[in-house]
N, C-alpha and C. Protein backbone atom coordinates (compact mmCIF):
# COMPACT_ATOMS: atom_id res chain seq x y z
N UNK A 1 -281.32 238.15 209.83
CA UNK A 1 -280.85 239.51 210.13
C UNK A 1 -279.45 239.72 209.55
N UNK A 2 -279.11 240.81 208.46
CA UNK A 2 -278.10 240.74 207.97
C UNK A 2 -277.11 241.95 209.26
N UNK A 3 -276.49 241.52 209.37
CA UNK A 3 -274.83 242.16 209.91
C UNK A 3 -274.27 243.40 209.07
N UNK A 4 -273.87 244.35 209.39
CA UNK A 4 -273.24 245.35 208.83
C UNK A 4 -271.18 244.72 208.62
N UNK A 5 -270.66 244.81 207.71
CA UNK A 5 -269.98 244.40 207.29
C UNK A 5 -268.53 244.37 208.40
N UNK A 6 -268.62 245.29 209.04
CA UNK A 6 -267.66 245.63 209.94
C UNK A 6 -267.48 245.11 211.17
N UNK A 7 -269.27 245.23 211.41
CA UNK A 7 -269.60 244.38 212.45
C UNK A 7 -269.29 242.53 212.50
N UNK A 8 -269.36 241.91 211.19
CA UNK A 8 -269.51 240.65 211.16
C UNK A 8 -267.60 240.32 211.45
N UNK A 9 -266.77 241.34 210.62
CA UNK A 9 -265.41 241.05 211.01
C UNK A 9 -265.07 241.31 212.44
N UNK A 10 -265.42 242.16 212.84
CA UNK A 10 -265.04 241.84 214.44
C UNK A 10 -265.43 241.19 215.05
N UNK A 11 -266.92 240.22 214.98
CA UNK A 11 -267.64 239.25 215.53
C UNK A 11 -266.51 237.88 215.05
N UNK A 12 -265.83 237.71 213.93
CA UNK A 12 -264.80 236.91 213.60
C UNK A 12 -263.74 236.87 213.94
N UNK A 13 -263.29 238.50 214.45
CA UNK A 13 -262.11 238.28 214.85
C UNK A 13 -262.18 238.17 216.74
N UNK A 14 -263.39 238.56 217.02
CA UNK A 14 -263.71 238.20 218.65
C UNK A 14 -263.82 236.41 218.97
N UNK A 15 -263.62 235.41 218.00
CA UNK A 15 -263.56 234.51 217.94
C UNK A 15 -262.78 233.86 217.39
N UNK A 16 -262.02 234.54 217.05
CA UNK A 16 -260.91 233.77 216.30
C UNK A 16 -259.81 233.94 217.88
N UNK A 17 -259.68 235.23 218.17
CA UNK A 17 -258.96 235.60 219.50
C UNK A 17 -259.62 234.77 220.50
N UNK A 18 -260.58 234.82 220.62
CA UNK A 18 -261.03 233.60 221.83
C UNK A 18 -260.56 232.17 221.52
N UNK A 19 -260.93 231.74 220.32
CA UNK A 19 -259.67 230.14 219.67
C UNK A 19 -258.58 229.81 220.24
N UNK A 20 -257.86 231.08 220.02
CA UNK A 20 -256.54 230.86 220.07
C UNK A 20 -256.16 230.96 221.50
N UNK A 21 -257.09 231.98 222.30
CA UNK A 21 -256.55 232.19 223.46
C UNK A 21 -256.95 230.73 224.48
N UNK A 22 -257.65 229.99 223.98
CA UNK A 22 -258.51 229.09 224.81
C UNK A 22 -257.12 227.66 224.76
N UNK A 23 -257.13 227.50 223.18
CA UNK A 23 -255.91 226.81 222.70
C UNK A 23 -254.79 226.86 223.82
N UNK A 24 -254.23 227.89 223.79
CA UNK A 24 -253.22 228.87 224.42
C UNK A 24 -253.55 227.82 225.94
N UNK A 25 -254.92 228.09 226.81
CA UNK A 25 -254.41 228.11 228.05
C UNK A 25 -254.92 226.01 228.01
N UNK A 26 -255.10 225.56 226.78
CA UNK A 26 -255.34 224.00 227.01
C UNK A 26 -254.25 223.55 226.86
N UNK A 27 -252.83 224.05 225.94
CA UNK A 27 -252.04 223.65 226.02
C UNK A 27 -251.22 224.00 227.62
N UNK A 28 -251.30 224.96 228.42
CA UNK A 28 -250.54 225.23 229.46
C UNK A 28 -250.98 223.96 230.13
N UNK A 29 -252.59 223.71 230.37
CA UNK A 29 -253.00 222.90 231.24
C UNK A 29 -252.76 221.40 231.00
N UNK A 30 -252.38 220.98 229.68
CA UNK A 30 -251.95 219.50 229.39
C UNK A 30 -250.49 219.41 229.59
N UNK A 31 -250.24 220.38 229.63
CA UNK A 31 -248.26 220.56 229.81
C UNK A 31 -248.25 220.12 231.37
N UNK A 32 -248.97 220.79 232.33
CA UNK A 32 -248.81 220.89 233.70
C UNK A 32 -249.50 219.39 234.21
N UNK A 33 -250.48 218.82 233.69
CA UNK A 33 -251.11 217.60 233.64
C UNK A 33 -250.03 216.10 233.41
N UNK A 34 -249.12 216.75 232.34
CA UNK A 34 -248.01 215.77 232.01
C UNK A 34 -247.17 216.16 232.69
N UNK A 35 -246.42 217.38 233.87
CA UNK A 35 -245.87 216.95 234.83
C UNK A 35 -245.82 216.31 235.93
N UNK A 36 -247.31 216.80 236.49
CA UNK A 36 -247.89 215.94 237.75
C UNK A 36 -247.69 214.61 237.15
N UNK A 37 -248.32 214.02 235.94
CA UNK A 37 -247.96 212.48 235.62
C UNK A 37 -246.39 212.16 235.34
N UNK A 38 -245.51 212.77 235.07
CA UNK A 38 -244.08 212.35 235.05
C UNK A 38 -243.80 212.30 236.81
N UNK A 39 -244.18 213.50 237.71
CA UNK A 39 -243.25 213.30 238.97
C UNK A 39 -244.01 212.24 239.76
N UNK A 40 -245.43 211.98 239.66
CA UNK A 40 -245.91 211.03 240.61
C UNK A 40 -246.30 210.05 239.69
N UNK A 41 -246.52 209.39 238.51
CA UNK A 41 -246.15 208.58 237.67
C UNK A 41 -247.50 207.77 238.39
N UNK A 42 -248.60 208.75 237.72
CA UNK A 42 -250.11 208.68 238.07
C UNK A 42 -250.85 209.05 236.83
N UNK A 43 -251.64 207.70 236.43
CA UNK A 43 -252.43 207.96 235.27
C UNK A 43 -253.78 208.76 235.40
N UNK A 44 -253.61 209.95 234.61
CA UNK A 44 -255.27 210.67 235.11
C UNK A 44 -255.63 210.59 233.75
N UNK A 45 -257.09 210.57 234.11
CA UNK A 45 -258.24 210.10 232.98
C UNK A 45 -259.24 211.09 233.13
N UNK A 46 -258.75 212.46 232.37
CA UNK A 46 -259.88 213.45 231.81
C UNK A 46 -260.79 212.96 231.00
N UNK A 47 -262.40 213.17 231.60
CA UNK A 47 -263.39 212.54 230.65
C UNK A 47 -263.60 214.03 230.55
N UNK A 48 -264.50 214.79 229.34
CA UNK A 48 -264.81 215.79 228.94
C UNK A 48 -266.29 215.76 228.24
């Protein structure tokens, strides 16, 4: 099924914005992950 041209760039850019925004909140959550491990100096082991 071919895509109308306009359509396929916003389907790219609805994912490119989701990338970044996802990026965005993995870095908040490894930031906050490495404080809990600096103040209680507790190794956590995210399996994924």
């Amino acid at each position: 099924m071919e895509l109308e041209p306009h359509l396929k760039n916003n389907l790219n850019c609805n994912i490119r914005y989701q990338i970044e925004s996802f990026s965005k909140i993995s870095k908040k959550i490894s930031s906050k992950i490495k404080g809990l491990m600096n103040k209680k100096r507790v190794n956590l082991i995210i399996s994924l």
